[in-house]
C-alpha atoms as a PDB file:
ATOM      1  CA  UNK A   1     148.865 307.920 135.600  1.00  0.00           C
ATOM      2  CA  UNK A   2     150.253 305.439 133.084  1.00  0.00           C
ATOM      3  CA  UNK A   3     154.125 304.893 132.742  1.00  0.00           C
ATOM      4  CA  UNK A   4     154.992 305.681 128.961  1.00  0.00           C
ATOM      5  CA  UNK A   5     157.679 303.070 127.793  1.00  0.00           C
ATOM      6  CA  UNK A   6     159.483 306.366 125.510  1.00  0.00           C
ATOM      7  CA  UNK A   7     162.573 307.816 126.369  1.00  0.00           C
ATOM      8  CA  UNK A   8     161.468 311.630 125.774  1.00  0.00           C
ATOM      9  CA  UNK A   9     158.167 313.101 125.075  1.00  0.00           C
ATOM     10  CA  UNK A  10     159.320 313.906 121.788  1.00  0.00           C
ATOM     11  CA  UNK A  11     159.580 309.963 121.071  1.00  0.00           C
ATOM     12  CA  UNK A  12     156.226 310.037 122.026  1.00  0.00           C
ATOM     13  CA  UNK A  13     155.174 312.983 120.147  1.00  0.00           C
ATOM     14  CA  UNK A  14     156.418 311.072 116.981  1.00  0.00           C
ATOM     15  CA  UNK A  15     154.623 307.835 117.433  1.00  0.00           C
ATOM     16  CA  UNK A  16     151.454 309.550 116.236  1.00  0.00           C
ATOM     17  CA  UNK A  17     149.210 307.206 114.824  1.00  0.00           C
ATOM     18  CA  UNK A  18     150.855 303.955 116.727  1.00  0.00           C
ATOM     19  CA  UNK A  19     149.212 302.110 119.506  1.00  0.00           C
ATOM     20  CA  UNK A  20     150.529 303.835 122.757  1.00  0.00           C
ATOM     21  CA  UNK A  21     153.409 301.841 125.010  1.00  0.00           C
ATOM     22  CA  UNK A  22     152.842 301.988 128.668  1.00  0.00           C
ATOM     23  CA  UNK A  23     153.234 300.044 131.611  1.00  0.00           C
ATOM     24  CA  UNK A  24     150.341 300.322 134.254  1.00  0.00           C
ATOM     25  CA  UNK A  25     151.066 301.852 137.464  1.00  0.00           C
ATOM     26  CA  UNK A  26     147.903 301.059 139.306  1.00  0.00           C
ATOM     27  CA  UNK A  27     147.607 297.410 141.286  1.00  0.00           C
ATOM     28  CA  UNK A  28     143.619 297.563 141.352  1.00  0.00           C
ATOM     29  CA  UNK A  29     142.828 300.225 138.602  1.00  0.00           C
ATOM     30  CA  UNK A  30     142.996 299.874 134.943  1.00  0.00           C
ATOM     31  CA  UNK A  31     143.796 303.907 134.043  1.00  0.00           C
ATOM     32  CA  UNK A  32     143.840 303.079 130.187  1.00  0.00           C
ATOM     33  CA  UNK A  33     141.326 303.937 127.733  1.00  0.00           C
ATOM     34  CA  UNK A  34     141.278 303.062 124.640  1.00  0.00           C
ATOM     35  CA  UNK A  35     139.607 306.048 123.561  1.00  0.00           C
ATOM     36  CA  UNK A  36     139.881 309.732 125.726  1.00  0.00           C
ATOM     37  CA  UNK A  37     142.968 311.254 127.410  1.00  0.00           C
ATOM     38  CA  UNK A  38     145.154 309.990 129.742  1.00  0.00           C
ATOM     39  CA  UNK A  39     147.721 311.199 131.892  1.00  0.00           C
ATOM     40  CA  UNK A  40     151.162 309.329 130.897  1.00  0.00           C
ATOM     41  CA  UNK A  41     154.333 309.835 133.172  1.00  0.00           C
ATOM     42  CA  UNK A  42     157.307 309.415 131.347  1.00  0.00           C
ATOM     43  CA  UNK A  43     160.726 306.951 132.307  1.00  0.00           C
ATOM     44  CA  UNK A  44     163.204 307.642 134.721  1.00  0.00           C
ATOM     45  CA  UNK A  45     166.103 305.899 132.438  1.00  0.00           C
ATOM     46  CA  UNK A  46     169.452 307.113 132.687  1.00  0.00           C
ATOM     47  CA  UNK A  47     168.514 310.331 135.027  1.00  0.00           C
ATOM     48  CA  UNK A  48     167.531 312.328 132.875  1.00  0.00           C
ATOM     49  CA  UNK A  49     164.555 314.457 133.111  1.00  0.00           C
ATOM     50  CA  UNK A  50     161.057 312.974 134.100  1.00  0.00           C
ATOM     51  CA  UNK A  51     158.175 314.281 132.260  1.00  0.00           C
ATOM     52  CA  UNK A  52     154.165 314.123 131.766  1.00  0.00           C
ATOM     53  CA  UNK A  53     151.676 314.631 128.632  1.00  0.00           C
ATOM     54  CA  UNK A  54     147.939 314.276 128.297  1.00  0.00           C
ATOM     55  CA  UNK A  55     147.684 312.088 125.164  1.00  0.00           C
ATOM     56  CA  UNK A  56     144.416 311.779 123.317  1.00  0.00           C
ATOM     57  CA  UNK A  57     143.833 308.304 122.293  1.00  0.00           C
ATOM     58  CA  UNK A  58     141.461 306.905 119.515  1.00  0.00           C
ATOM     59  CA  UNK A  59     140.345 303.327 119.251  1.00  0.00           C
ATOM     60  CA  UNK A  60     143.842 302.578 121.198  1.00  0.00           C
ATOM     61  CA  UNK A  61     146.415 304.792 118.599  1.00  0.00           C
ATOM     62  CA  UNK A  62     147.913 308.491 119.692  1.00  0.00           C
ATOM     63  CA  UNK A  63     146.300 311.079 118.157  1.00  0.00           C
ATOM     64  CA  UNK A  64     147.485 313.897 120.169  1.00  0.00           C
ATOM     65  CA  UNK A  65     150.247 314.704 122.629  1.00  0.00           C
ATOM     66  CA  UNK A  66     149.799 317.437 125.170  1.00  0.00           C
END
């Protein structure tokens, strides 16, 4: 699962169309795809609530947030 450098989902839901912002969270994996869905896990800043989407990627930009 990727770490998704966005302070809410909603952030993320309005970046449609931008190349996604993530941190990997993998040492010997690469979990990003250009193109598919991954799973992104979103930032613990501040304490507020941690959340996930499925976000369908296309030739690296968000096309979809789940």
């Amino acid at each position: 699962m990727l770490l998704g450098l966005y302070d809410t989902k909603d952030a993320l839901r309005q970046s449609l169309g931008q190349p996604l912002h993530y941190l990997e969270t993998q040492l010997l994996i690469c979990e990003y795809r250009p193109s598919g869905v991954v799973a992104v896990r979103g930032a613990f800043a501040g304490g507020g609530k941690s959340w996930t989407a499925e976000v369908t990627l296309r030739d690296g930009h968000i096309v979809h947030v789940d």
